[in-house]
N, C-alpha and C. Protein backbone atom coordinates (compact mmCIF):
# COMPACT_ATOMS: atom_id res chain seq x y z
N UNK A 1 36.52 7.95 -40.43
CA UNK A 1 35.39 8.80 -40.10
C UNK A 1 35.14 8.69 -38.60
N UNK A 2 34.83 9.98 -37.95
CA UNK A 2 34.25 9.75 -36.73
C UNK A 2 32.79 9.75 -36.51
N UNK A 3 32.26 9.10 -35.68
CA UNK A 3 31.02 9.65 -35.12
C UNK A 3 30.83 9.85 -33.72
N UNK A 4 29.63 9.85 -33.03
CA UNK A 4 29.25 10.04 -31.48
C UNK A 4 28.32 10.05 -31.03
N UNK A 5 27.63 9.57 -30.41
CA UNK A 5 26.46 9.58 -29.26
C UNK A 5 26.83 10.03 -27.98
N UNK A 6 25.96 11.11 -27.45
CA UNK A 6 26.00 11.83 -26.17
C UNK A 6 24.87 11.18 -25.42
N UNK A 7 25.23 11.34 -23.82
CA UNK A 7 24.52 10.69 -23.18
C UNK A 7 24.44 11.71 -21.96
N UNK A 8 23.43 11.70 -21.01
CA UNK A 8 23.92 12.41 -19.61
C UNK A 8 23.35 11.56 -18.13
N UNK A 9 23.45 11.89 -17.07
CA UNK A 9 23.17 10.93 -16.12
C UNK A 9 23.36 12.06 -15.19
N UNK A 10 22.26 12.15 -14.09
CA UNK A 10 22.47 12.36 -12.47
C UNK A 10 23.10 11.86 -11.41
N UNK A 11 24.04 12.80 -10.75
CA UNK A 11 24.68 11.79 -9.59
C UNK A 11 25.43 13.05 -8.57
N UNK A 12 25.34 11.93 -7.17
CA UNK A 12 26.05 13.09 -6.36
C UNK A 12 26.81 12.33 -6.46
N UNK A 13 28.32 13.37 -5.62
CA UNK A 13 29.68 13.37 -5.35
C UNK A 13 29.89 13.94 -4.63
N UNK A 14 31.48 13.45 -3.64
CA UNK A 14 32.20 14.34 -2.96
C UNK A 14 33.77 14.20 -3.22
N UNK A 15 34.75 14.94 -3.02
CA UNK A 15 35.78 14.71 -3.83
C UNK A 15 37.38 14.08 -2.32
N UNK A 16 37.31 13.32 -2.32
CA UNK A 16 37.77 13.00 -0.51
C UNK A 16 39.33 13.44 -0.51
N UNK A 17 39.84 13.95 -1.52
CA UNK A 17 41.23 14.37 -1.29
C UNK A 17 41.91 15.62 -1.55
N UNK A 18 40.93 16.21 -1.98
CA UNK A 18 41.10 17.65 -1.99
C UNK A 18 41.03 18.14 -0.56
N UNK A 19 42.10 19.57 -0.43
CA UNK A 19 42.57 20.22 0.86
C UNK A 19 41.09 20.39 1.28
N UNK A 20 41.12 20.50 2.85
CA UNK A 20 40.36 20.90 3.72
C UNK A 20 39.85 22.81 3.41
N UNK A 21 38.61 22.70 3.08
CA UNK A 21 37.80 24.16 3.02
C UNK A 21 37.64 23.72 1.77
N UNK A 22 38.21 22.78 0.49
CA UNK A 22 37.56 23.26 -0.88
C UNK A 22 36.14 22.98 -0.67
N UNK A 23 35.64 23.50 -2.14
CA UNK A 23 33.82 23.24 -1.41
C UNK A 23 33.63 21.91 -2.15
N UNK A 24 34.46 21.16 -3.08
CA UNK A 24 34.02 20.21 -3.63
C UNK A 24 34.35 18.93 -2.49
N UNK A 25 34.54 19.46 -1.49
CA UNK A 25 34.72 17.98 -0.16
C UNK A 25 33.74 17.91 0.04
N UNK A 26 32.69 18.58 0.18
CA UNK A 26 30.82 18.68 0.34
C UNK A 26 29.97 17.86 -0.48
N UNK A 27 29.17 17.07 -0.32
CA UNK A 27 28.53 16.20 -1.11
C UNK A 27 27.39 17.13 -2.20
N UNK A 28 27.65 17.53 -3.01
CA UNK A 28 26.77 17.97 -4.26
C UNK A 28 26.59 17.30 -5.87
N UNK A 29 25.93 17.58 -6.52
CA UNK A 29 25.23 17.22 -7.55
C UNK A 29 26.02 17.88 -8.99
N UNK A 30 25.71 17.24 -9.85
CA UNK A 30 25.84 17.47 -11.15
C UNK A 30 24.63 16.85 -12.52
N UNK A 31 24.23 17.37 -13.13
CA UNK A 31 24.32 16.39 -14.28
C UNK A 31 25.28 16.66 -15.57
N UNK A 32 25.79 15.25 -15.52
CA UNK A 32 27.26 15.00 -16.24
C UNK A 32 26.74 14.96 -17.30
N UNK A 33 27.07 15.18 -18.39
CA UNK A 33 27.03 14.69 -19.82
C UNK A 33 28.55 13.95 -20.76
N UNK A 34 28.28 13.20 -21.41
CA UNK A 34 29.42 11.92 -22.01
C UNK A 34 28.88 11.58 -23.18
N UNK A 35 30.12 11.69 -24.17
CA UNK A 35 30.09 12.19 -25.40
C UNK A 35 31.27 10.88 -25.49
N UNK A 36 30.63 10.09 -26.36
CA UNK A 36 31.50 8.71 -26.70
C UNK A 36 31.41 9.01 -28.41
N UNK A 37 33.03 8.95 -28.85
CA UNK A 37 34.06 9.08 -30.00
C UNK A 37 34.18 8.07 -30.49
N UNK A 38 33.84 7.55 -31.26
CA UNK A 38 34.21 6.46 -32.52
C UNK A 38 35.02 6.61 -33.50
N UNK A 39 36.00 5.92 -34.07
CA UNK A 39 36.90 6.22 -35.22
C UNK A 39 36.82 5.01 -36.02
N UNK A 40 36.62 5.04 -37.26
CA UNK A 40 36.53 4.02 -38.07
C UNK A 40 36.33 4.03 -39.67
N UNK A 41 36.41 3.19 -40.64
CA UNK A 41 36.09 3.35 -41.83
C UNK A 41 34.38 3.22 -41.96
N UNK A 42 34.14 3.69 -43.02
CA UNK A 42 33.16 3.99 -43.57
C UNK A 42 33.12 2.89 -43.84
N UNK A 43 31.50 1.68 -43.55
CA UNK A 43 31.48 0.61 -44.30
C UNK A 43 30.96 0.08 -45.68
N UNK A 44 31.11 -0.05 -46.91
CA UNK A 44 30.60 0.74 -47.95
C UNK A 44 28.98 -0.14 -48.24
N UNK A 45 28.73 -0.79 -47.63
CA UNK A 45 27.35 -1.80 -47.68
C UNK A 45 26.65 -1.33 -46.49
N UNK A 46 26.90 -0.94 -45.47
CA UNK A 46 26.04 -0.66 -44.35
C UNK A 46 25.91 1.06 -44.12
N UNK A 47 26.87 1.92 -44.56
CA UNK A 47 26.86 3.31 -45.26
C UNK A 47 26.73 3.49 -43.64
N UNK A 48 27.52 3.26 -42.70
CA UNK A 48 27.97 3.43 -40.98
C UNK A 48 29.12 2.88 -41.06
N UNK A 49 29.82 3.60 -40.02
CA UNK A 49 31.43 3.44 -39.04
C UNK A 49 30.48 1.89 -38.02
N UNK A 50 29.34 2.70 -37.13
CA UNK A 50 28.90 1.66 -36.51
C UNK A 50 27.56 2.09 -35.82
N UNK A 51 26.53 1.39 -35.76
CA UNK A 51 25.21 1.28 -35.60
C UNK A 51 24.96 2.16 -34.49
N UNK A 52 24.34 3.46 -34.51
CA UNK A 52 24.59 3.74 -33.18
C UNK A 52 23.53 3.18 -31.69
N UNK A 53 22.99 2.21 -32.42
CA UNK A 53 22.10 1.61 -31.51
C UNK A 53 23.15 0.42 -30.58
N UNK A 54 24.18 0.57 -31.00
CA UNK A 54 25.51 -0.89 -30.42
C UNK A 54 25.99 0.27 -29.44
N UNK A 55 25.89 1.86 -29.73
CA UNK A 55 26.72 2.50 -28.68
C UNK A 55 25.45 2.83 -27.60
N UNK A 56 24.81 2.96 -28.07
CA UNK A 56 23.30 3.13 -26.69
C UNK A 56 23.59 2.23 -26.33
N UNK A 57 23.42 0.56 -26.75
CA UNK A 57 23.29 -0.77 -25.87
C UNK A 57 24.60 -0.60 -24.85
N UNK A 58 25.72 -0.34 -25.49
CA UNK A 58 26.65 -0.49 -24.41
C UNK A 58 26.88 0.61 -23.18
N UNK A 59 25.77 1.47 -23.29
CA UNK A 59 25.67 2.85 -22.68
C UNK A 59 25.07 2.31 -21.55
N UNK A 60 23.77 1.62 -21.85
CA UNK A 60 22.70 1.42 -20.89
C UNK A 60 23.24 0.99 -19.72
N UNK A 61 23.79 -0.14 -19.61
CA UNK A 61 24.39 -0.58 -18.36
C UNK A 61 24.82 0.25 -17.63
N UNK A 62 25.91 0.99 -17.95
CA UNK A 62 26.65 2.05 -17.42
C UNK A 62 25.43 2.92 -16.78
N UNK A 63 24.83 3.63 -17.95
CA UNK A 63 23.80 4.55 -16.99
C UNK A 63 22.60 3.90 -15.69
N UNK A 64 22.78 3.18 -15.76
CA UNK A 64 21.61 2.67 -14.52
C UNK A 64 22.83 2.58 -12.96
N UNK A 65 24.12 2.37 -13.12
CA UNK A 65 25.20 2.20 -11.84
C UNK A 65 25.41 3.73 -11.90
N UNK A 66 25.59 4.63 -12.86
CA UNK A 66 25.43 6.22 -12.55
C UNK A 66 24.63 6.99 -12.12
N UNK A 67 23.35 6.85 -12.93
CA UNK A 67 22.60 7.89 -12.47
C UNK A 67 21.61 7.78 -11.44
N UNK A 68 21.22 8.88 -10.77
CA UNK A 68 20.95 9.01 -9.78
C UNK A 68 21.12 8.27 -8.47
N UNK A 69 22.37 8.43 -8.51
CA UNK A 69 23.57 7.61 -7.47
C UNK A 69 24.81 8.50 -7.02
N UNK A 70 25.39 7.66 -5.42
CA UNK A 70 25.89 8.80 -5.05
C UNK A 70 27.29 7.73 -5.63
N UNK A 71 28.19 8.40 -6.77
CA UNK A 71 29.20 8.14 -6.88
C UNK A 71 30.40 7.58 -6.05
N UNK A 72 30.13 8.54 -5.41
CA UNK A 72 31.66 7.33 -4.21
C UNK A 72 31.32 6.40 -4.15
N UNK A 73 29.73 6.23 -3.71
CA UNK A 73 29.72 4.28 -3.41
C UNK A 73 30.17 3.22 -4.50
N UNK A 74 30.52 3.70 -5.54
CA UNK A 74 30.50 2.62 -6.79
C UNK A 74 32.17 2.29 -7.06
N UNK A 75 32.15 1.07 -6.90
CA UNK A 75 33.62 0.60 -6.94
C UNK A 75 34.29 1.40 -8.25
N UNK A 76 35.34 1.73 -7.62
CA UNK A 76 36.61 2.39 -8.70
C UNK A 76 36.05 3.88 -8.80
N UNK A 77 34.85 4.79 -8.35
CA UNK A 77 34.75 5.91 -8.31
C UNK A 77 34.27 6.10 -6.59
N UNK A 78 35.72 5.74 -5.71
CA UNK A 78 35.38 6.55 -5.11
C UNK A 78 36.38 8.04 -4.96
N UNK A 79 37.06 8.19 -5.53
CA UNK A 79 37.70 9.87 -5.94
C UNK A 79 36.78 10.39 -6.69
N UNK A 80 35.55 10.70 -7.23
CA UNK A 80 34.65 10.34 -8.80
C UNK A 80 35.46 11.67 -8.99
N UNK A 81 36.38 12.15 -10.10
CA UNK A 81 36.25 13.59 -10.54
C UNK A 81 36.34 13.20 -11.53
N UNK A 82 35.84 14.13 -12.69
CA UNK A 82 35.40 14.10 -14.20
C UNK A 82 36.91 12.83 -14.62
N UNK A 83 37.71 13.21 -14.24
CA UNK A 83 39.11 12.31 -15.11
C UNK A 83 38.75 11.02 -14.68
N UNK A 84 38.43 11.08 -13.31
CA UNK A 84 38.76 9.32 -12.76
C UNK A 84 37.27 8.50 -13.52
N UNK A 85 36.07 9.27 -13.41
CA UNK A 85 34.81 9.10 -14.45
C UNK A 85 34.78 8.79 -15.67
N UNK A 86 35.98 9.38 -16.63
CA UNK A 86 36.12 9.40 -17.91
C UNK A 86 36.93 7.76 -17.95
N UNK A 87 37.70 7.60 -17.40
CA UNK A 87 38.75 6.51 -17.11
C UNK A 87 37.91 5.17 -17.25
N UNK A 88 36.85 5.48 -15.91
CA UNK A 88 36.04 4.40 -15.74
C UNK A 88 35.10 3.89 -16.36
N UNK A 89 34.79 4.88 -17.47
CA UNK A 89 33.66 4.91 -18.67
C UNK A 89 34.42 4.17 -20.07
N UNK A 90 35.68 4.86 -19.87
CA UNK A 90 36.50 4.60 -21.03
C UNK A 90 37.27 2.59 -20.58
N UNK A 91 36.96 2.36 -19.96
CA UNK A 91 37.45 0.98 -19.17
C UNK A 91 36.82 0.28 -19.62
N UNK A 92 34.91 0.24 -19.44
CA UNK A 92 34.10 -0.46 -19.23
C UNK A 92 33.52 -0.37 -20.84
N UNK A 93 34.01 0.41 -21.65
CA UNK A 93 33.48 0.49 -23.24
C UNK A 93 34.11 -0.06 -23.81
N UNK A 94 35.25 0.13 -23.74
CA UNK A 94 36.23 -0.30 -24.65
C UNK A 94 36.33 -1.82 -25.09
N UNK A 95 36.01 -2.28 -24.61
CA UNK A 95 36.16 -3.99 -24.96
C UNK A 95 34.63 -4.15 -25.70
N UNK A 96 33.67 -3.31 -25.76
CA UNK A 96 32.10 -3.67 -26.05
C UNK A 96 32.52 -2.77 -27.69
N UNK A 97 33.64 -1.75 -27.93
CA UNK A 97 33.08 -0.76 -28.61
C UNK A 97 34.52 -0.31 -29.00
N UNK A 98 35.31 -1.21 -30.02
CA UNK A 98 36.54 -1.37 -30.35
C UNK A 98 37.23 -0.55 -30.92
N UNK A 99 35.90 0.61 -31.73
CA UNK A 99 36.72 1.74 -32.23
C UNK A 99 36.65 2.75 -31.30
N UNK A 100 36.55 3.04 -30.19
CA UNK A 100 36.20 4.21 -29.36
C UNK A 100 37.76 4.48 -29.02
N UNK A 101 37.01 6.04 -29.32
CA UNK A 101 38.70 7.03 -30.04
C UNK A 101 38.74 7.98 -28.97
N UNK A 102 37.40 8.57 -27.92
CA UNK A 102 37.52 9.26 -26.37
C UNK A 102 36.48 9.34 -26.10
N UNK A 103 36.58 9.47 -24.77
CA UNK A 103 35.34 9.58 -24.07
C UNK A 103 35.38 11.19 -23.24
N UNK A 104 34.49 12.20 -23.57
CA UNK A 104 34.47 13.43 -22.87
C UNK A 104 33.06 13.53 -22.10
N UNK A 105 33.72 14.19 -20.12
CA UNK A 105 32.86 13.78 -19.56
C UNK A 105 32.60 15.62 -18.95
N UNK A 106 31.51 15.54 -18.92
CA UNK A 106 31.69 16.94 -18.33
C UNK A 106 30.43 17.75 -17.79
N UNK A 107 31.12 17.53 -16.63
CA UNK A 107 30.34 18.58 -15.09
C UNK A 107 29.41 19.79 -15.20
N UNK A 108 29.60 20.74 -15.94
CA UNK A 108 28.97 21.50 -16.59
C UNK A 108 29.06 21.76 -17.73
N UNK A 109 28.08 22.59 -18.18
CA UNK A 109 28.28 22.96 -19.54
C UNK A 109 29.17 23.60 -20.25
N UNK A 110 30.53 24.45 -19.22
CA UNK A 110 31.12 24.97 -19.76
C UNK A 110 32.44 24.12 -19.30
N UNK A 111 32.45 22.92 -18.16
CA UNK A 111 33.56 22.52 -18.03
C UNK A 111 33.41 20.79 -18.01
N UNK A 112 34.94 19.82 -18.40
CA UNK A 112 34.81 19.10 -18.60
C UNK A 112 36.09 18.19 -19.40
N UNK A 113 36.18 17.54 -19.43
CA UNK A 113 37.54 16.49 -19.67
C UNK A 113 37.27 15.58 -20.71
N UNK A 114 38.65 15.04 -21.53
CA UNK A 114 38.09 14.08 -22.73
C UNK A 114 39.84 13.53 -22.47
N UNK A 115 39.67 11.92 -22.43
CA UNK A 115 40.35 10.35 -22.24
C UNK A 115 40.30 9.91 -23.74
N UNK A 116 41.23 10.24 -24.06
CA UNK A 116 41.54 9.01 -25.13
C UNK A 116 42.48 7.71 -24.99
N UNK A 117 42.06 7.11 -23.54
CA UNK A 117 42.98 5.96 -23.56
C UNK A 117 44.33 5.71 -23.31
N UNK A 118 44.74 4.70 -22.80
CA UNK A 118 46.01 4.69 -23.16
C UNK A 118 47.05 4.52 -23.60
């Protein structure tokens, strides 16, 4: 069975390796939203894969070094684009949150990326 908890967070960015004139070299804003994937059996006494109060706890941390922060400064995002974000989300869960099956991170509402690991 799968489940998921969505989360979102404020943050600027600039993207430092993209050609000269794109507009994402410019320091602007998003709010991201992240959608964490669980895969697991059904437990037949607790009638949950897994508590989703264990995937908030392991959320929280994360969201206080994200949001409302300017991304480059934070070690390992300074490229921040949705992939290298998803990577770094999917890094820092994974050992807290053993069934996590992807992490989808995404810039707007209509665009956005999903890491299932490697």
């Amino acid at each position: 069975m799968e489940l998921y908890k969505e989360f979102s967070f404020d943050s600027a960015h600039f993207l430092p390796n993209v050609p000269a004139g794109h507009k994402c070299a410019h320091m602007h804003g998003h709010t991201y939203y992240v959608k964490i994937l669980l895969e697991g059996p059904l437990d037949p006494h607790l009638g949950w894969v897994v508590d989703f109060a264990d995937v908030k706890n392991a959320w929280k941390p994360l969201e206080k070094i994200l949001d409302h922060k300017m991304l480059n400064d934070i070690p390992g995002l300074e490229n921040p684009t949705a992939e290298v974000i998803a990577v770094w989300i999917w890094n820092r869960l994974k050992p807290q949150l053993p069934l996590l099956k992807s992490i989808e991170v995404k810039e707007t509402p209509i665009t956005g990326v999903i890491y299932y690991g490697k």
